[in-house]
N, C-alpha and C. Protein backbone atom coordinates (compact mmCIF):
# COMPACT_ATOMS: atom_id res chain seq x y z
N UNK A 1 150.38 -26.86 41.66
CA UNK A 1 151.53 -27.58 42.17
C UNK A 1 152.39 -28.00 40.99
N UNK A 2 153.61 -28.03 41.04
CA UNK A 2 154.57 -28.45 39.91
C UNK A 2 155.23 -29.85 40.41
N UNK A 3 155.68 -30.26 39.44
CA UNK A 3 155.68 -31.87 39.56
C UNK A 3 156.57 -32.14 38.58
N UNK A 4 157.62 -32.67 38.79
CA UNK A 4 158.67 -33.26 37.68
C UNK A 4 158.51 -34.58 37.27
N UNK A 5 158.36 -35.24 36.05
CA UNK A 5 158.40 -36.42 36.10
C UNK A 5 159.01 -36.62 34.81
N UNK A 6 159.30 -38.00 34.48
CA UNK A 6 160.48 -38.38 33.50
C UNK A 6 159.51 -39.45 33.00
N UNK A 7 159.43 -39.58 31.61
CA UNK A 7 158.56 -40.21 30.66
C UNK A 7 159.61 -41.01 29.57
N UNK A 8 159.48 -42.10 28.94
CA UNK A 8 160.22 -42.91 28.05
C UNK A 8 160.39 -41.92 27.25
N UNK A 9 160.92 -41.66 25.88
CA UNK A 9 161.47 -40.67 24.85
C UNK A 9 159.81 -41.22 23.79
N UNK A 10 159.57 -42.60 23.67
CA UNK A 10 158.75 -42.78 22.58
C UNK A 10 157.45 -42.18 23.12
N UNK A 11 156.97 -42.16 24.37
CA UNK A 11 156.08 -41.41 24.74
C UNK A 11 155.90 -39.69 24.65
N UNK A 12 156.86 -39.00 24.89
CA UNK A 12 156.75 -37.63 25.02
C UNK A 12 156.17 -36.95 23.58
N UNK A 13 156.61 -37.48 22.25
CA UNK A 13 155.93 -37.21 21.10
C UNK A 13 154.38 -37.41 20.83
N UNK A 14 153.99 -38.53 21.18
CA UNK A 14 152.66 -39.10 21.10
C UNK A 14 151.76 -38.09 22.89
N UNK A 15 152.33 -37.86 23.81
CA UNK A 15 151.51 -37.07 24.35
C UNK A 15 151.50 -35.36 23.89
N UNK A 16 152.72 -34.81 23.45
CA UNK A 16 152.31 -33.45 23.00
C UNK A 16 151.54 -33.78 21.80
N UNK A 17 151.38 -34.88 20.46
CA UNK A 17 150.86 -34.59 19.74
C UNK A 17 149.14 -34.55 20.07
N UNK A 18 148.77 -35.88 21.41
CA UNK A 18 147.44 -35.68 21.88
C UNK A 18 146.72 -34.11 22.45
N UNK A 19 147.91 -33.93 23.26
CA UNK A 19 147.11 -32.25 23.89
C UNK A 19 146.90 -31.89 22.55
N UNK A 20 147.92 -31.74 21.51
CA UNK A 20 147.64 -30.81 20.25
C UNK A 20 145.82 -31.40 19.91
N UNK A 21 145.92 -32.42 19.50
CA UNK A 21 144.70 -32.93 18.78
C UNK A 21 143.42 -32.64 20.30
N UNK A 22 143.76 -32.35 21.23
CA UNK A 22 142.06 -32.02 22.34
C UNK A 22 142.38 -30.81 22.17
N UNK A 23 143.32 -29.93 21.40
CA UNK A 23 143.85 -28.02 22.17
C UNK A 23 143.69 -27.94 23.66
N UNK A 24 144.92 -28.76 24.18
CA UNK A 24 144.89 -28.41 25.52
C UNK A 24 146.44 -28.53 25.93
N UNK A 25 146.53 -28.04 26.63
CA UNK A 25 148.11 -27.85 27.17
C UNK A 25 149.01 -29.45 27.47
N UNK A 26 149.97 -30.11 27.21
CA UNK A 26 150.43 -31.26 27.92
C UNK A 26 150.06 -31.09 29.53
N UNK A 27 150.17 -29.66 30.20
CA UNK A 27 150.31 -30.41 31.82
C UNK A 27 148.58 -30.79 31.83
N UNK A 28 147.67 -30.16 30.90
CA UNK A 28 146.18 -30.24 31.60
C UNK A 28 145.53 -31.53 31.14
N UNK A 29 146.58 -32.28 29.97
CA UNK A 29 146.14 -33.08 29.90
C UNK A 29 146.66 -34.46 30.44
N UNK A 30 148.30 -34.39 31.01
CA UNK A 30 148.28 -35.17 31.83
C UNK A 30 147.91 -35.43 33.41
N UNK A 31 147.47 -33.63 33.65
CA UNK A 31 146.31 -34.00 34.93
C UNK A 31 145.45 -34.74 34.78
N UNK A 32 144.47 -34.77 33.64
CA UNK A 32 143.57 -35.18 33.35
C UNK A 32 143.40 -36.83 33.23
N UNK A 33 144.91 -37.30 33.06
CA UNK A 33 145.00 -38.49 33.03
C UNK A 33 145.50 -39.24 34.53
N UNK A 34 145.77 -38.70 34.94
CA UNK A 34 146.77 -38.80 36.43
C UNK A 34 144.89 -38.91 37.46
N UNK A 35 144.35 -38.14 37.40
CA UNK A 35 143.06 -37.91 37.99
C UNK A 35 142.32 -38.98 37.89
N UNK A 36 142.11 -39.31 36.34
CA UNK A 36 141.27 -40.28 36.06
C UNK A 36 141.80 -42.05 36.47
N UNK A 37 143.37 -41.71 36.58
CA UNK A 37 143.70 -42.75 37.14
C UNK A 37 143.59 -43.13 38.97
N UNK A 38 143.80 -42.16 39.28
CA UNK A 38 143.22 -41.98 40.67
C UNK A 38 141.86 -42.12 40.69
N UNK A 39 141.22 -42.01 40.29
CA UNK A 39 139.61 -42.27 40.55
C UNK A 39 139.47 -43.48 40.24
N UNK A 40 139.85 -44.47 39.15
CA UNK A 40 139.80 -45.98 38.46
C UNK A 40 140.39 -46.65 39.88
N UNK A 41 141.55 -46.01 40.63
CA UNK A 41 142.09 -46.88 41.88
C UNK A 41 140.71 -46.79 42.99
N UNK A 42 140.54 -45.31 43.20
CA UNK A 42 139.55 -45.34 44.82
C UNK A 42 138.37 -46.61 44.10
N UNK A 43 137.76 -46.34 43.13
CA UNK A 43 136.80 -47.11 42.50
C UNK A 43 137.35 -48.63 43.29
N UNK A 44 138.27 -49.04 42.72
CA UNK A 44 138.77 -50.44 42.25
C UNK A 44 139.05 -50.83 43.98
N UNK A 45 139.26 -50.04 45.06
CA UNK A 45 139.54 -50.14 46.63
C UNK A 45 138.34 -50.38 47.08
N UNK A 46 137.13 -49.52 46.58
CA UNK A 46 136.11 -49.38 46.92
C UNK A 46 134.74 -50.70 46.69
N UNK A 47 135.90 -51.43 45.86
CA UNK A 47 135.04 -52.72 45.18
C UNK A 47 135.57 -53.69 46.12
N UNK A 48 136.80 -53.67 46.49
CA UNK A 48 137.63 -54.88 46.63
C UNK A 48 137.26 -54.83 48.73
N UNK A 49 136.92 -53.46 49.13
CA UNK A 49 136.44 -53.22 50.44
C UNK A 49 135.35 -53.73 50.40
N UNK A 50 134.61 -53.92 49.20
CA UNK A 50 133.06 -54.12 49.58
C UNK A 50 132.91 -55.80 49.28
N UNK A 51 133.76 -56.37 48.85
CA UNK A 51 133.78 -58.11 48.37
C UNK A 51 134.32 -58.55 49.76
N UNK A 52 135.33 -58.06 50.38
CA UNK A 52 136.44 -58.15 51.79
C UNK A 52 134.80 -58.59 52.78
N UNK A 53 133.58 -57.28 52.66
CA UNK A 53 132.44 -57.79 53.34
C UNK A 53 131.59 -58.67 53.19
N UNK A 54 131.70 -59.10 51.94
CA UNK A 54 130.16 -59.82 51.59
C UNK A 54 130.72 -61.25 52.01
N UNK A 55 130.27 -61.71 52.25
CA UNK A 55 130.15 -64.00 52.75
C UNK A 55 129.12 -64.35 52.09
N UNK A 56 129.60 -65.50 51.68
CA UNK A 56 128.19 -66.34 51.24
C UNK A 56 127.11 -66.12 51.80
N UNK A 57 125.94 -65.86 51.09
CA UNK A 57 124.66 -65.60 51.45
C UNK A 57 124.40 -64.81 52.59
N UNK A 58 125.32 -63.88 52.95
CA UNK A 58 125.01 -62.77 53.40
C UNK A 58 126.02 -61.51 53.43
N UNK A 59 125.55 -60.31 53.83
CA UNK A 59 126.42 -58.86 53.50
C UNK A 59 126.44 -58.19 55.02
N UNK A 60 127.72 -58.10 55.07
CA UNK A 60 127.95 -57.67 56.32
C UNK A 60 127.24 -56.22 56.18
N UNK A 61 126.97 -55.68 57.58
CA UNK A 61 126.76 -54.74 58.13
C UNK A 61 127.96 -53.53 57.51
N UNK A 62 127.26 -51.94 57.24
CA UNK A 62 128.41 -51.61 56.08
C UNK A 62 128.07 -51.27 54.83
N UNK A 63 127.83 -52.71 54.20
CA UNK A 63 128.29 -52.88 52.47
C UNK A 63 127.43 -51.73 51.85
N UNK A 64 126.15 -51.67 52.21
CA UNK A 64 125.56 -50.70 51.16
C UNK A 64 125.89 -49.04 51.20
N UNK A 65 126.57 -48.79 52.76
CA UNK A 65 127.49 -47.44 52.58
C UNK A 65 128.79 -47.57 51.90
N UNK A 66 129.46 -48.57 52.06
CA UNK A 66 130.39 -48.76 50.88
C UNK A 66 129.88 -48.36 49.47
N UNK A 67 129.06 -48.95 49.11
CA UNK A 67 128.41 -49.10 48.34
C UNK A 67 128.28 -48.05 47.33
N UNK A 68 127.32 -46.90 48.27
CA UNK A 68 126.76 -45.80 47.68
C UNK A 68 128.28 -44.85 47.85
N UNK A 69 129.36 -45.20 48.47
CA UNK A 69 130.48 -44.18 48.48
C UNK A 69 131.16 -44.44 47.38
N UNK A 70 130.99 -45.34 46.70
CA UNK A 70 131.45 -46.02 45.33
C UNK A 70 131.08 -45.14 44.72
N UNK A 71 129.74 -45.07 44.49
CA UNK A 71 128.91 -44.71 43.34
C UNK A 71 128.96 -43.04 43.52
N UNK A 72 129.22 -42.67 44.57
CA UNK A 72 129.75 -40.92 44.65
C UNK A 72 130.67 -40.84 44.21
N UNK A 73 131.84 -41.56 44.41
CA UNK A 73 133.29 -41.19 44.11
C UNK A 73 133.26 -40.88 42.09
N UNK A 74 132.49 -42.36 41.82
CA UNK A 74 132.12 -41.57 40.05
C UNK A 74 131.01 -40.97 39.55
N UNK A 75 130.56 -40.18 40.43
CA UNK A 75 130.05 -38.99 40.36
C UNK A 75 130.74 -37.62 40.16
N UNK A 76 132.42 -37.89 40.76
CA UNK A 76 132.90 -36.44 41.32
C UNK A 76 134.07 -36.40 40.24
């Protein structure tokens, strides 16, 4: 998929010089960052769904499939 996006000017130097320094292309490495930011969000939903359940001294019905869907998502 192609994707246009518009970046500050002081940034665009400092990301081609990173792909240079991993040898990887700018788009594969701002997939790579775009991805990992998407995964840090489901993570961070996946925490904030599972606190939404818990009450004092007890865990709703749920939490530990929340739970373990957490712990898949940074798996993948």
């Amino acid at each position: 998929m192609r994707v246009t996006v518009h970046i500050p000017d002081d940034l665009g130097p400092k990301l081609k010089q990173a792909a240079r320094s991993e040898r990887t292309s700018v788009s594969a490495l701002t997939a790579k960052a775009v991805e990992e930011y998407l995964k840090k969000r489901r993570k961070k939903a996946a925490g904030n769904r599972l606190l939404a359940l818990i009450r004092p001294g007890a865990v709703a019905p749920g939490a530990l499939e929340d739970l373990e869907q957490g712990r898949a998502d940074d798996r993948a």
